[in-house]
Protein backbone atom coordinates (compact mmCIF):
# COMPACT_ATOMS: atom_id res chain seq x y z
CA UNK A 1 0.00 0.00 0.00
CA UNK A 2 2.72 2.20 0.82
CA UNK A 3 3.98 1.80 -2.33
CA UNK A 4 1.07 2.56 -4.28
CA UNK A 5 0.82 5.54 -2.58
CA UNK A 6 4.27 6.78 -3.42
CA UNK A 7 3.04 6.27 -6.94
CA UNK A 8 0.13 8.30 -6.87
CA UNK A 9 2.03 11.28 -5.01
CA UNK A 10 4.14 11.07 -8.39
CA UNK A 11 1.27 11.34 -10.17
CA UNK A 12 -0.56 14.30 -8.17
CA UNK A 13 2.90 16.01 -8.61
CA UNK A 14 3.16 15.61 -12.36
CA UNK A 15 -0.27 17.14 -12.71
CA UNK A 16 0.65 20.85 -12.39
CA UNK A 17 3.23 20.18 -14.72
CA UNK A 18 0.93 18.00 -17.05
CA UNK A 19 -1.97 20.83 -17.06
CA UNK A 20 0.65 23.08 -17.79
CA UNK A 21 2.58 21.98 -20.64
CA UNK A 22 -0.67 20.24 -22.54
CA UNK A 23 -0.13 21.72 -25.94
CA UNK A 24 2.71 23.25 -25.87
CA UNK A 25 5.67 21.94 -28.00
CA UNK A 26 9.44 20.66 -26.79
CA UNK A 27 11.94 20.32 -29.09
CA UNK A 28 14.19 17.43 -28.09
CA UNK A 29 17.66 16.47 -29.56
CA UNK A 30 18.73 13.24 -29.58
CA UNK A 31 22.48 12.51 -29.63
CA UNK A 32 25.61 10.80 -27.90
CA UNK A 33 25.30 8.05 -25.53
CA UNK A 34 21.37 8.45 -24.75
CA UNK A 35 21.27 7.34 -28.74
CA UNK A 36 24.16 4.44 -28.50
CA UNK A 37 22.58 2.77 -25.70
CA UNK A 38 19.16 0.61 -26.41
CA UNK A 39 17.86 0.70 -23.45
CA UNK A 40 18.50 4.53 -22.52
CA UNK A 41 17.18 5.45 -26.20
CA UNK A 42 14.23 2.94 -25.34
CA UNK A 43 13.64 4.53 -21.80
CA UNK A 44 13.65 8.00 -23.51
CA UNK A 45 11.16 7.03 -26.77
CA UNK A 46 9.15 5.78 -23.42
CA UNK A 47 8.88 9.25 -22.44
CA UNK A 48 8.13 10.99 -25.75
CA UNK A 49 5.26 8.27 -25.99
CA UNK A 50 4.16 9.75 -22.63
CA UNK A 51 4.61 13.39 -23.32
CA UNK A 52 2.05 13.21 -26.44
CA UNK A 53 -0.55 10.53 -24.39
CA UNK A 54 -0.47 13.42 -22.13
CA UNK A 55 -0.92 16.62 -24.27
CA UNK A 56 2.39 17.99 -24.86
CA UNK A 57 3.98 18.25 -28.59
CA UNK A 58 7.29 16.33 -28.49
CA UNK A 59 9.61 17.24 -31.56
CA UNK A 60 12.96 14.90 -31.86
CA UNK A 61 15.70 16.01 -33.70
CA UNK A 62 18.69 13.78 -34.16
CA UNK A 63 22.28 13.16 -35.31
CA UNK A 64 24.13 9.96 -35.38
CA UNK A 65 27.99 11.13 -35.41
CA UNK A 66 29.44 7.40 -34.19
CA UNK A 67 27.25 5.22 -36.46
CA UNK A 68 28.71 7.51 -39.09
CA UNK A 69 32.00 7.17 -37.82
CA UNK A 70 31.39 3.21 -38.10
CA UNK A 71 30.06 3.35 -41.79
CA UNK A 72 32.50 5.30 -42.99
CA UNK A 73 35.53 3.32 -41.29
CA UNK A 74 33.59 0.33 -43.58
CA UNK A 75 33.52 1.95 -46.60
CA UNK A 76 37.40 2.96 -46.01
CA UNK A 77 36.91 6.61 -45.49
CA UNK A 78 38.62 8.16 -42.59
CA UNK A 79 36.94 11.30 -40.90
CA UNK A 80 38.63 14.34 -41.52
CA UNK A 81 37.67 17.37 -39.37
CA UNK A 82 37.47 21.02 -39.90
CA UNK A 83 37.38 23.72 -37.09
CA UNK A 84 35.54 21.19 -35.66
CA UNK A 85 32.89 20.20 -38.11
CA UNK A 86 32.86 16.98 -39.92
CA UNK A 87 34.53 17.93 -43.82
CA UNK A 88 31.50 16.38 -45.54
CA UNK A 89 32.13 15.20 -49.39
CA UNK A 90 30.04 13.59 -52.14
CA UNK A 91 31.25 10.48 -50.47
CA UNK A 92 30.65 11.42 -47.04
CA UNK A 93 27.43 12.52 -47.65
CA UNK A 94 25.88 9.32 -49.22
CA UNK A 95 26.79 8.06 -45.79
CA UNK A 96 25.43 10.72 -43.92
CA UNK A 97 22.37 10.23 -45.65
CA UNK A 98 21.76 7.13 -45.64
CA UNK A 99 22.71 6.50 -42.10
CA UNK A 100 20.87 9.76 -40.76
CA UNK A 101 17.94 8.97 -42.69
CA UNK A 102 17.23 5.33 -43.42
CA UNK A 103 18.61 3.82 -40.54
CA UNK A 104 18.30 5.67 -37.64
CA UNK A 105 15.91 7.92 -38.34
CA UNK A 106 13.45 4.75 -39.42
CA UNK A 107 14.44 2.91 -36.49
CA UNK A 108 13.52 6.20 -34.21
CA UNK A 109 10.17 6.27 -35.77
CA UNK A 110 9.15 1.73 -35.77
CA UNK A 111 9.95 2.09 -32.05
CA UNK A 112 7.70 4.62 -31.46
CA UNK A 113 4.97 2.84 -32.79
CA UNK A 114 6.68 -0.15 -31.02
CA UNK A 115 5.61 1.45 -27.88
CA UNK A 116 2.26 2.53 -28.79
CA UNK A 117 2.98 6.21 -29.86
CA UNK A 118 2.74 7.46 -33.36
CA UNK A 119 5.52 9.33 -34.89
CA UNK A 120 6.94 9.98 -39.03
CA UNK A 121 9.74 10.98 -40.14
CA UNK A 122 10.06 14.18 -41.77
CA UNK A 123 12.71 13.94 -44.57
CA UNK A 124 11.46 12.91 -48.14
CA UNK A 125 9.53 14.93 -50.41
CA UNK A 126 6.78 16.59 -49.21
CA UNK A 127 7.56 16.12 -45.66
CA UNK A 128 10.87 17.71 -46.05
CA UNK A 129 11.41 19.99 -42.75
CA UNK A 130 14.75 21.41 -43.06
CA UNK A 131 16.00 23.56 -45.84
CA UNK A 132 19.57 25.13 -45.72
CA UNK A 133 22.66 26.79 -47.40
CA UNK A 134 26.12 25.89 -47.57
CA UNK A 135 28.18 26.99 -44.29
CA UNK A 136 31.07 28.84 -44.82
CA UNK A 137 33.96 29.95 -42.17
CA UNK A 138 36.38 32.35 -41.81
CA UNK A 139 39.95 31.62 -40.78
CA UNK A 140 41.39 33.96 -38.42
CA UNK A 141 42.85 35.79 -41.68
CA UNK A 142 39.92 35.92 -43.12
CA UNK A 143 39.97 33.67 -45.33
CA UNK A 144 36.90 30.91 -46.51
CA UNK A 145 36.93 27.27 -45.36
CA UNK A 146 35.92 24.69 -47.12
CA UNK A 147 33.56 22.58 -45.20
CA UNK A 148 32.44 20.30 -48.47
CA UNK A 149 28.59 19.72 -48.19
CA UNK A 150 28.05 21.31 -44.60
CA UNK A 151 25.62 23.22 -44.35
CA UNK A 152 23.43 25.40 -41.82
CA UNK A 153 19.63 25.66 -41.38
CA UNK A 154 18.14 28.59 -43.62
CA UNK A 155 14.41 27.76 -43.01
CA UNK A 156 12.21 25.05 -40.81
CA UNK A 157 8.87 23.93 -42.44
CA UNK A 158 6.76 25.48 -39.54
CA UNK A 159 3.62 24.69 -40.73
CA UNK A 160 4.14 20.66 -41.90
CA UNK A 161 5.84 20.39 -38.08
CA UNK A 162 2.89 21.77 -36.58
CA UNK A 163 0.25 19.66 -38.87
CA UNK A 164 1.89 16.65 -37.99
CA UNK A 165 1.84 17.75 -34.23
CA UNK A 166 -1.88 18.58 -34.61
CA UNK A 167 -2.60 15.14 -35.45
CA UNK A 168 -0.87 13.34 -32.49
CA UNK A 169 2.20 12.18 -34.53
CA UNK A 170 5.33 13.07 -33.33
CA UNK A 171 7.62 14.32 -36.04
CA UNK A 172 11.20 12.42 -36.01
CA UNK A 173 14.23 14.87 -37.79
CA UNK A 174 17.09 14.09 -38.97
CA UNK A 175 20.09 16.64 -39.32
CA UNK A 176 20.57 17.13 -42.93
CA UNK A 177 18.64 19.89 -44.74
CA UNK A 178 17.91 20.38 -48.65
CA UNK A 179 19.61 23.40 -50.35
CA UNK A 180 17.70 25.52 -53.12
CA UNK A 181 19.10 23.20 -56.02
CA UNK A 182 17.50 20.00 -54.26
CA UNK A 183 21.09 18.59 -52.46
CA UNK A 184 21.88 17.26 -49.34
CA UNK A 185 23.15 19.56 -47.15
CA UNK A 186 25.14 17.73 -43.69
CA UNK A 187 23.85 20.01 -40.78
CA UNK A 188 25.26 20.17 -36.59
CA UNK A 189 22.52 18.55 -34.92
CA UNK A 190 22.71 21.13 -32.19
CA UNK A 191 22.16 24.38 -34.31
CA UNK A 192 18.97 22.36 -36.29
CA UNK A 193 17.46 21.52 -32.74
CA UNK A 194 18.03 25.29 -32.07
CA UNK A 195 16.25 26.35 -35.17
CA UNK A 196 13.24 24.19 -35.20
CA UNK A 197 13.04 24.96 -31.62
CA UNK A 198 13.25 28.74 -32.69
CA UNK A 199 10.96 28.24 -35.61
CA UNK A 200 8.70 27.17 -33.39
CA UNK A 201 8.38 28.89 -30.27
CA UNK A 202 8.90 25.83 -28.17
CA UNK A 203 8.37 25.84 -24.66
CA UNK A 204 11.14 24.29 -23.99
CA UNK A 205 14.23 22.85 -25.86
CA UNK A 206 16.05 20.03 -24.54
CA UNK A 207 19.28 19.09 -25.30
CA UNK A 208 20.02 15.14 -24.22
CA UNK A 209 23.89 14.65 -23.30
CA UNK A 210 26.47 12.48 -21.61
CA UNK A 211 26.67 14.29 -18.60
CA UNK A 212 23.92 15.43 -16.04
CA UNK A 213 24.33 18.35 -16.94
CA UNK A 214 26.50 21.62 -15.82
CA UNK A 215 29.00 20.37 -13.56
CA UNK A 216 30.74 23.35 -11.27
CA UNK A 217 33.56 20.90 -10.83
CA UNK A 218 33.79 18.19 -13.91
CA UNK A 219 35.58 15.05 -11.36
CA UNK A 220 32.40 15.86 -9.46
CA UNK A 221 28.53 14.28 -10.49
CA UNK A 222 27.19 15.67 -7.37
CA UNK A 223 28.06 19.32 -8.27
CA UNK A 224 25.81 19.65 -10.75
CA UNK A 225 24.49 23.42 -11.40
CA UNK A 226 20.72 23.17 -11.39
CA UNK A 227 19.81 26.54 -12.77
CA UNK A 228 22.00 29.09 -14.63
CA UNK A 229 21.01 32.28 -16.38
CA UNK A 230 23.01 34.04 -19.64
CA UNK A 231 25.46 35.71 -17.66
CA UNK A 232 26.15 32.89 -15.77
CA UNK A 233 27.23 30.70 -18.30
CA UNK A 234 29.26 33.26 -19.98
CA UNK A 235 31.38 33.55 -17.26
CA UNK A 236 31.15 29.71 -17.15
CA UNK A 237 32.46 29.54 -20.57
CA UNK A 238 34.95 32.26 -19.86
CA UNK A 239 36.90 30.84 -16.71
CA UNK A 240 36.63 27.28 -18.32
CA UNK A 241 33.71 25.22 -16.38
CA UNK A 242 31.57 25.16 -19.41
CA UNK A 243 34.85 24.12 -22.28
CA UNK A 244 34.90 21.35 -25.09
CA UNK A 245 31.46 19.80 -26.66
CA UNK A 246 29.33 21.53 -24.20
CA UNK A 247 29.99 24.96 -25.57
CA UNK A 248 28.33 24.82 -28.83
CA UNK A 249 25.32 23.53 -26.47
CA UNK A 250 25.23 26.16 -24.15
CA UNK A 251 25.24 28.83 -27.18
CA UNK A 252 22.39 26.65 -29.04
CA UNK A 253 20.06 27.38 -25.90
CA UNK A 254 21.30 31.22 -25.44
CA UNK A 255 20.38 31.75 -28.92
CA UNK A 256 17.09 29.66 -28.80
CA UNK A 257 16.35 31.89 -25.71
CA UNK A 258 16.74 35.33 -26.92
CA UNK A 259 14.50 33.87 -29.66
CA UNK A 260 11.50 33.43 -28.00
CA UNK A 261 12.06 29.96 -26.70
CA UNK A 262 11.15 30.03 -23.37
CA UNK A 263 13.25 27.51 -21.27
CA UNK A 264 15.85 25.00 -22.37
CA UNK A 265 17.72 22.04 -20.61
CA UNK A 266 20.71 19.58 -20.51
CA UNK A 267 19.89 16.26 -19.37
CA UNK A 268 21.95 13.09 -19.10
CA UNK A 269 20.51 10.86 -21.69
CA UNK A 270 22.17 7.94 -20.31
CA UNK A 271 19.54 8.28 -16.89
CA UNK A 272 16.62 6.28 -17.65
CA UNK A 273 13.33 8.80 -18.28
CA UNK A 274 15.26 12.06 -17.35
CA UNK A 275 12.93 13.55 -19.42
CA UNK A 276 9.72 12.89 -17.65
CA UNK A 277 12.14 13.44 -14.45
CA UNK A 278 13.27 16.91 -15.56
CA UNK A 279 9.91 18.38 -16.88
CA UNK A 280 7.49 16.54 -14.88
CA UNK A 281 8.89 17.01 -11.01
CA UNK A 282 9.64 19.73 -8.66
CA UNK A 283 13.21 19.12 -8.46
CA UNK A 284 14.47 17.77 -12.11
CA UNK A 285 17.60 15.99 -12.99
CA UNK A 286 19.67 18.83 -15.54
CA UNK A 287 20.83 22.24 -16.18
CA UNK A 288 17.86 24.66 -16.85
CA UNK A 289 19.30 27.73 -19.12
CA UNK A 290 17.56 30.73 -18.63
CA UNK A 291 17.89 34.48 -19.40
């Protein structure tokens, strides 16, 4: 009995939150280890099930850098890296593609329905969501990079996104985006979570890592920084706490924020339903970026 009662104080708590949130939308990007594991990515497809049985408008976007690591080391193609960003070309890209797209992105969407939710992908044809243009860099003297097919989100299909959310589905998005000629364009899955999320107006934008979250000292789980506002995490950034992967991150929710997104999150993928933890509970799990 006592246990059953625990239960339904979970429940009572996640009402607020439920009540809340019905009908709102949260952009979630999938990535890292919460995508490498089964069982974390099946815990956290659990919870995007539960989000839309509930009310709320999940939106996944996803990369899939290490099973495109692993297809390219089998097709004998070593990955080169510019500033930081994966040099993507002709070759590349049919890999890119085809793993973003037909593997991962289709095995996103069967588990879904696997689990009793409803979800599409939204990649061919008409139900294309991302269109882009080539990105180009500067070197520090000024001169252009050549990135290859890399590209960066120009403009999300707002209105198929928000059909498809309409009808209970939730849409599944891979990180490659169709230029104005009709090619592939490779695109960071962090900056495309950050413009759908922006496109949209999400609630909230989520951003699914290896870590639980902001860590004021990085040897240390337990000193994990529960709330942070802009200023914060620039001076994060600037004496070093926030360094490496999580930067790019960090400046994905400061932009989605000053956007008109109105809350965003880093959660550790790898904790089984952090998601329903961090949005549905008084105390959450992550980081929550704020302005």
């Amino acid at each position: 009995m006592d246990d059953a009662i625990r239960k339904a104080d979970v429940l009572i708590e996640a009402l607020s939150y439920i009540r809340t949130f019905r009908e709102r939308r949260t952009v979630i990007k999938l990535g890292g280890s919460a995508m490498e594991d089964p069982a974390a990515l099946r815990a956290t497809l659990q919870d995007v099930v539960f989000m839309a049985t509930v009310g709320m408008k999940p939106v996944l976007v996803h990369g899939g850098g290490k099973p495109i690591d692993r297809a390219m080391q089998a097709a004998g193609i070593a990955p080169r890296k510019v500033l930081g960003r994966r040099y993507t070309d002709d070759a590349t890209l049919a890999i890119v593609v085809r793993v973003l797209c037909e593997e991962i992105n289709a095995g996103i969407v069967q588990q879904i329905r696997e689990l009793g939710g409803r979800a599409v992908g939204l990649h061919t044809g008409a139900m294309q969501a991302l269109f882009g243009e080539k990105l180009r860099l500067q070197e520090k003297d000024g001169s252009i990079v050549d990135l290859g097919r890399v590209g960066k989100v120009a403009r999300v299909d707002r209105a198929l996104i928000e059909d498809v959310c309409a009808g209970g589905v939730v849409p599944v998005i891979p990180c490659v985006a169709l230029d104005a000629d009709g090619a592939w364009l490779n695109v960071n899955a962090d900056t495309a979570a950050s413009a759908v999320a922006t496109e949209l107006k999400a609630e909230k934008l989520v951003f699914l890592s290896d870590t639980p979250g902001i860590l004021s000292d990085r040897a240390n789980p337990q000193s994990l920084i529960p709330c942070l506002d802009a200023s914060m995490c620039r001076k994060l950034i600037e004496n070093g706490t926030i360094d490496s992967g999580m930067i790019p991150k960090v400046e994905a929710c400061l932009e989605s924020l000053q956007s008109g997104v109105h809350k965003t999150h880093l959660i550790d993928g790898r904790l089984r339903h952090s998601l329903l933890l961090e949005i549905y509970t008084d105390s959450g799990v992550g980081t929550e970026i704020i302005l």
